[in-house]
Protein backbone atom coordinates (compact mmCIF):
# COMPACT_ATOMS: atom_id res chain seq x y z
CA UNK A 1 -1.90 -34.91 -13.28
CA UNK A 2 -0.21 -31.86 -12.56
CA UNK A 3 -1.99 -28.86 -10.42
CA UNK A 4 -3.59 -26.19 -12.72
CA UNK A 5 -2.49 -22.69 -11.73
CA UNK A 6 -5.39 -21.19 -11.04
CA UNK A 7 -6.07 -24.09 -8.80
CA UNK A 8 -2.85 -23.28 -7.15
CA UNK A 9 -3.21 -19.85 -6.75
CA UNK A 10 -7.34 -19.91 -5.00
CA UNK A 11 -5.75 -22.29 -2.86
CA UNK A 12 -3.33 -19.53 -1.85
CA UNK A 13 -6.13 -16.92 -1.59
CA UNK A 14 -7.95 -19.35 1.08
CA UNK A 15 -4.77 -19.97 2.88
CA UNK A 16 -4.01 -15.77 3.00
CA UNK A 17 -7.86 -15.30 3.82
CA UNK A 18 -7.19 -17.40 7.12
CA UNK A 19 -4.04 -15.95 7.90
CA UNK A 20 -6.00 -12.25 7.83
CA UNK A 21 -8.62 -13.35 9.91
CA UNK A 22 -6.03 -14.67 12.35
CA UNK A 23 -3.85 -11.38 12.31
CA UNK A 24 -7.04 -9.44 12.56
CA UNK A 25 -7.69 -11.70 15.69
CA UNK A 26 -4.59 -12.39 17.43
CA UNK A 27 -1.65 -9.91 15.93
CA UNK A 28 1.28 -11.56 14.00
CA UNK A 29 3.32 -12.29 16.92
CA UNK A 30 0.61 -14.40 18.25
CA UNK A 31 -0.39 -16.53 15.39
CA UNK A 32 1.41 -20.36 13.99
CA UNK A 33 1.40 -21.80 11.11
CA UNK A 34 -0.50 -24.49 12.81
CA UNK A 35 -3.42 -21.67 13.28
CA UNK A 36 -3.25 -20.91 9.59
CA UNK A 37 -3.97 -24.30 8.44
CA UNK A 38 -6.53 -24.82 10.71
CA UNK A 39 -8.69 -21.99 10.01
CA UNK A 40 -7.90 -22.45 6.45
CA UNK A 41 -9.08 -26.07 6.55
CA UNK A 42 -5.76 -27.66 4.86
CA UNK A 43 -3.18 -29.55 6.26
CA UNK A 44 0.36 -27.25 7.74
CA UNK A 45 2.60 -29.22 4.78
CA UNK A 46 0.36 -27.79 2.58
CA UNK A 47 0.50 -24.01 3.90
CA UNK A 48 4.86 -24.73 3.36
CA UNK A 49 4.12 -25.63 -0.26
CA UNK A 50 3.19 -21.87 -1.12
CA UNK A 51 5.46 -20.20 1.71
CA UNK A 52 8.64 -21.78 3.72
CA UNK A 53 7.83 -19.49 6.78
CA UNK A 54 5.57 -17.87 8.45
CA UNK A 55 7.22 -14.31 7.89
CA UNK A 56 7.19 -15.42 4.26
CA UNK A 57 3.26 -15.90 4.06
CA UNK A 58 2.19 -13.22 5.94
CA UNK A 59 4.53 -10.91 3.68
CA UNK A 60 1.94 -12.09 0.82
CA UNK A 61 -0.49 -11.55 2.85
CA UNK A 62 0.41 -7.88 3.21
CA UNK A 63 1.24 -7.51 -0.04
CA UNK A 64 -2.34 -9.16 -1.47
CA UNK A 65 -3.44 -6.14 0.26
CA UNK A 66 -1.34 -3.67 -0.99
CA UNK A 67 -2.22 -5.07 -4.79
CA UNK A 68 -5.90 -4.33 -3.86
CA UNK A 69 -5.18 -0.94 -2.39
CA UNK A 70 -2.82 0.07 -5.76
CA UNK A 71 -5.23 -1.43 -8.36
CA UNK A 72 -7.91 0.76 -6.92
CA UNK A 73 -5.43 4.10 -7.47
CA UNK A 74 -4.44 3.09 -10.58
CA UNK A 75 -7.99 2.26 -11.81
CA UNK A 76 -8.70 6.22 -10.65
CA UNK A 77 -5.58 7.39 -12.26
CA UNK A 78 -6.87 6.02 -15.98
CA UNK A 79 -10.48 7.49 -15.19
CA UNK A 80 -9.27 10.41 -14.57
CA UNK A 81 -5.06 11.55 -15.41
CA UNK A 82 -5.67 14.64 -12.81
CA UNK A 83 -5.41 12.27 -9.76
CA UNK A 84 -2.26 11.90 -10.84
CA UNK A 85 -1.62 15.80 -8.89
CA UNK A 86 0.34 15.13 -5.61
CA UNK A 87 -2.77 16.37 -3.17
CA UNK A 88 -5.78 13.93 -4.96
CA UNK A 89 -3.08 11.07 -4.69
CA UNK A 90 -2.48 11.15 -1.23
CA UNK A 91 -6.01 11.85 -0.86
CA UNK A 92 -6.99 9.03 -2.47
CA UNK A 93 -4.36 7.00 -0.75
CA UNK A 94 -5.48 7.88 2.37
CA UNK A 95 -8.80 6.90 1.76
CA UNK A 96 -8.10 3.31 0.44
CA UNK A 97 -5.87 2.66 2.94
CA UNK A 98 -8.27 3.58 5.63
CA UNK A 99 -10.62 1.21 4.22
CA UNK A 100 -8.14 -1.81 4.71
CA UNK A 101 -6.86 -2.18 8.24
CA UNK A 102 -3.43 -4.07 7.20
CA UNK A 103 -2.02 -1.24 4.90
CA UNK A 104 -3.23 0.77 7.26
CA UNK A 105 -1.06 -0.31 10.05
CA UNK A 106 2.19 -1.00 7.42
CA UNK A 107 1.59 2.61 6.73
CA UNK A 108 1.75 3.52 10.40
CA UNK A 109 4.54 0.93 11.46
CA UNK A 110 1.54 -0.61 13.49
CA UNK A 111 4.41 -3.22 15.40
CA UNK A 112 1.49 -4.86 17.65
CA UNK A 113 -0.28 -5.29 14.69
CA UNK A 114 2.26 -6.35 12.27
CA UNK A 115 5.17 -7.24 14.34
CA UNK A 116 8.54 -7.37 12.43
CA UNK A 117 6.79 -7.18 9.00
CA UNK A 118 5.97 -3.20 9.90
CA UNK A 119 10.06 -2.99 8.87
CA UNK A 120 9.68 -5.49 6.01
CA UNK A 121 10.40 -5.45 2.29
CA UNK A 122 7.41 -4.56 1.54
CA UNK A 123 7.51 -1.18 3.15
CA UNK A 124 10.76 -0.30 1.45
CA UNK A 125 9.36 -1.04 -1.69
CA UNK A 126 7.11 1.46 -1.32
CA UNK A 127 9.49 4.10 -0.46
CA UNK A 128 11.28 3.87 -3.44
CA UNK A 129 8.17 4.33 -5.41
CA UNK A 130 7.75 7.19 -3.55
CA UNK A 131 10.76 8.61 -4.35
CA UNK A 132 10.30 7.54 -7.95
CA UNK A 133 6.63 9.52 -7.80
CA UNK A 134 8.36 12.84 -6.76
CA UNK A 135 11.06 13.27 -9.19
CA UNK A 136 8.64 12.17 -12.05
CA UNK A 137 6.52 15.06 -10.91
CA UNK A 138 9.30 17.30 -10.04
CA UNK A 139 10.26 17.09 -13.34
CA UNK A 140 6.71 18.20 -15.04
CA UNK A 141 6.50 20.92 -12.23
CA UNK A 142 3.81 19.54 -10.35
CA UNK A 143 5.74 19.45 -7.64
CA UNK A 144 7.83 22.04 -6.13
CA UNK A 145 11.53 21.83 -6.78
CA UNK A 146 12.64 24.50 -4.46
CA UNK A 147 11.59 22.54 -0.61
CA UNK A 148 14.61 21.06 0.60
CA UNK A 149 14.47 17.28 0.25
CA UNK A 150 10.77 17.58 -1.04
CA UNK A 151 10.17 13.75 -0.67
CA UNK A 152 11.56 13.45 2.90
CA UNK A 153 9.25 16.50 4.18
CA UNK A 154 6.09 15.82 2.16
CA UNK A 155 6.34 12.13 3.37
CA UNK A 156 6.65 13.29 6.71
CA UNK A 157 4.15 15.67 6.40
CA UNK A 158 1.68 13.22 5.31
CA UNK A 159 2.36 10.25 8.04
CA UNK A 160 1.63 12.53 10.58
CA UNK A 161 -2.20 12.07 9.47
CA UNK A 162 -1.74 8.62 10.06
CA UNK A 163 0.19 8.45 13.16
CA UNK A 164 -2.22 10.93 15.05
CA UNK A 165 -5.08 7.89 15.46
CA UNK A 166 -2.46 6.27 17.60
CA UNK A 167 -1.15 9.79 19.71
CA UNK A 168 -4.84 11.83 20.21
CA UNK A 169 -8.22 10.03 20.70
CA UNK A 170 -9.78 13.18 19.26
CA UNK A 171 -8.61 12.41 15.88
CA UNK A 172 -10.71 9.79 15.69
CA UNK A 173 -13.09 12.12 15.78
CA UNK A 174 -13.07 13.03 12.23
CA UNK A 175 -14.50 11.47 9.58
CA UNK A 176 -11.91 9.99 7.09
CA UNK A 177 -13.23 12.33 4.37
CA UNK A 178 -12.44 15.27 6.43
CA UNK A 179 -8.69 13.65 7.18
CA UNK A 180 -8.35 13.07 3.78
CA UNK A 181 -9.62 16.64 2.77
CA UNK A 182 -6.96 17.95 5.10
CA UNK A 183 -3.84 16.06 3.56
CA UNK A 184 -4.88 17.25 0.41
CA UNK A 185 -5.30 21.11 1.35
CA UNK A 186 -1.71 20.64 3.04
CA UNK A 187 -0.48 19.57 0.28
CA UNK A 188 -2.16 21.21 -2.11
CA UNK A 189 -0.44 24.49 -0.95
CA UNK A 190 2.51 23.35 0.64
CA UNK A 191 4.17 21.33 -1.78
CA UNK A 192 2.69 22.06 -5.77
CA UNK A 193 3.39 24.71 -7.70
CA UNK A 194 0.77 27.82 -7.72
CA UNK A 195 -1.81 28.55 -10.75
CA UNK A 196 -3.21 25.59 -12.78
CA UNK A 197 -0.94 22.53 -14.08
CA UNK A 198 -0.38 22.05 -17.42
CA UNK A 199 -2.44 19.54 -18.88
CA UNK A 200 -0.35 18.09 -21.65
CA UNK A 201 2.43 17.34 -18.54
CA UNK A 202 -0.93 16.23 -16.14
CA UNK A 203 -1.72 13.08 -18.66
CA UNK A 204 2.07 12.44 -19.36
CA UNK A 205 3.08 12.00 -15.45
CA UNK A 206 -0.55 10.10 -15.64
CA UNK A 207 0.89 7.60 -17.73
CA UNK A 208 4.18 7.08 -15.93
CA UNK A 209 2.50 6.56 -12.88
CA UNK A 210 -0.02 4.23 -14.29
CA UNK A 211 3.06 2.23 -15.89
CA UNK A 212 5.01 1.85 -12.58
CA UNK A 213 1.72 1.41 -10.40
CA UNK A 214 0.97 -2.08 -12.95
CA UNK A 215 4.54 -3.13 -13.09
CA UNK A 216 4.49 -3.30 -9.03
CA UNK A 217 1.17 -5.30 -9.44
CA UNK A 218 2.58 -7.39 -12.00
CA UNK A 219 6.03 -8.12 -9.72
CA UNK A 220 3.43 -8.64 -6.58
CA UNK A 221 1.73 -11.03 -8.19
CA UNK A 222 4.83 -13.03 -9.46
CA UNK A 223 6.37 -12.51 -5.64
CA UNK A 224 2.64 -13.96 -3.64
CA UNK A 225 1.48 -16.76 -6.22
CA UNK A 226 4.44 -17.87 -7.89
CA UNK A 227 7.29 -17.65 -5.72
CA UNK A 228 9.64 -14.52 -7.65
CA UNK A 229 10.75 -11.90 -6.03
CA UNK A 230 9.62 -8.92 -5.68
């Protein structure tokens, strides 16, 4: 009789459930796929069945994550199409990433965390979205046009919330409401347009962004429990 899906896939959620206790524990470069199935209580043949490597599981692992932290954006996004304004966006960002130490440290190129998969796909993926975000808001002037590769300097502008927990101990102590009120004021008035958006253009770029944030969920999905790529 052949394995139901669903079966399938909660036996993939128990196997990437181990693997982020481990990596919580130990750090990628530490852990085996022999550690995996252990914790997980299944046998290492049956950890290959879903992933041929250990890079390849803890990718999924990563990106189960990032699924989580989009789904909650884009569940914000169709409460509310003004979240779709670049300073509540990274706000909220900021926030759920915060809340979920792994995205957290992809986000910050955490290496003794993550390892080599601080550099992987993954991350790249979300750069071109990125991208994508500001010229779809660029072109509804919500964003400013007139800053010199806008997506290069807001980006930077914006990591340097994140990378300052690992360069000044007194970051950490601010509450992340008050780091994420911060990235918004800075980009609030460094990077959109003065006076208040247009709201017709607001729910349109609300839609977009809604449409692009499910289609990455949708290819995540495919990529972790099925074996597509990304």
């Amino acid at each position: 009789m052949a394995e139901r899906p669903q079966d399938s896939a909660n036996r993939a959620d128990r196997i990437l459930d181990a693997a982020g206790v481990l990596l919580s524990r130990l750090g990628y470069r530490k852990v085996t796929i022999e550690d995996v199935a252990k914790q997980a209580d299944v046998g290492k043949g049956t950890v290959y069945l879903h992933w041929k490597s250990k890079e390849a599981l803890f990718t999924a692992l990563v990106m189960r994550a990032s699924i989580e932290l989009t789904e909650e954006l884009l569940a914000q996004v169709r409460a509310d199409p003004f979240e779709v304004l670049p300073h509540r966006f990274v706000r909220s960002s900021f926030l759920a990433a915060v809340r979920r130490p792994v995205m957290f440290a992809l986000l910050t190129g955490d290496t003794e965390l993550l390892g080599k998969l601080s550099q992987g796909p993954l991350r790249q993926i979300k750069l071109q979205s990125g991208a994508h975000y500001s010229r779809m808001m660029i072109a509804r002037g919500l964003l400013r046009g007139d800053i010199p590769h806008v997506d290069y300097t807001m980006r930077a502008s914006i990591l340097g919330f994140y990378l300052l927990e690992h360069l000044d101990r007194e970051a950490t102590n601010f509450a992340a409401e008050a780091k994420a009120d911060a990235i918004a004021h800075v980009v609030r008035h460094g990077f959109e347009p003065a006076g208040v958006p247009d709201p017709s253009k607001v729910a349109d770029a609300a839609a977009e962004l809604a449409a692009l944030l499910e289609g990455f969920i949708s290819r995540a999905r495919a990529w972790i429990y099925e074996g597509r790529a990304p």
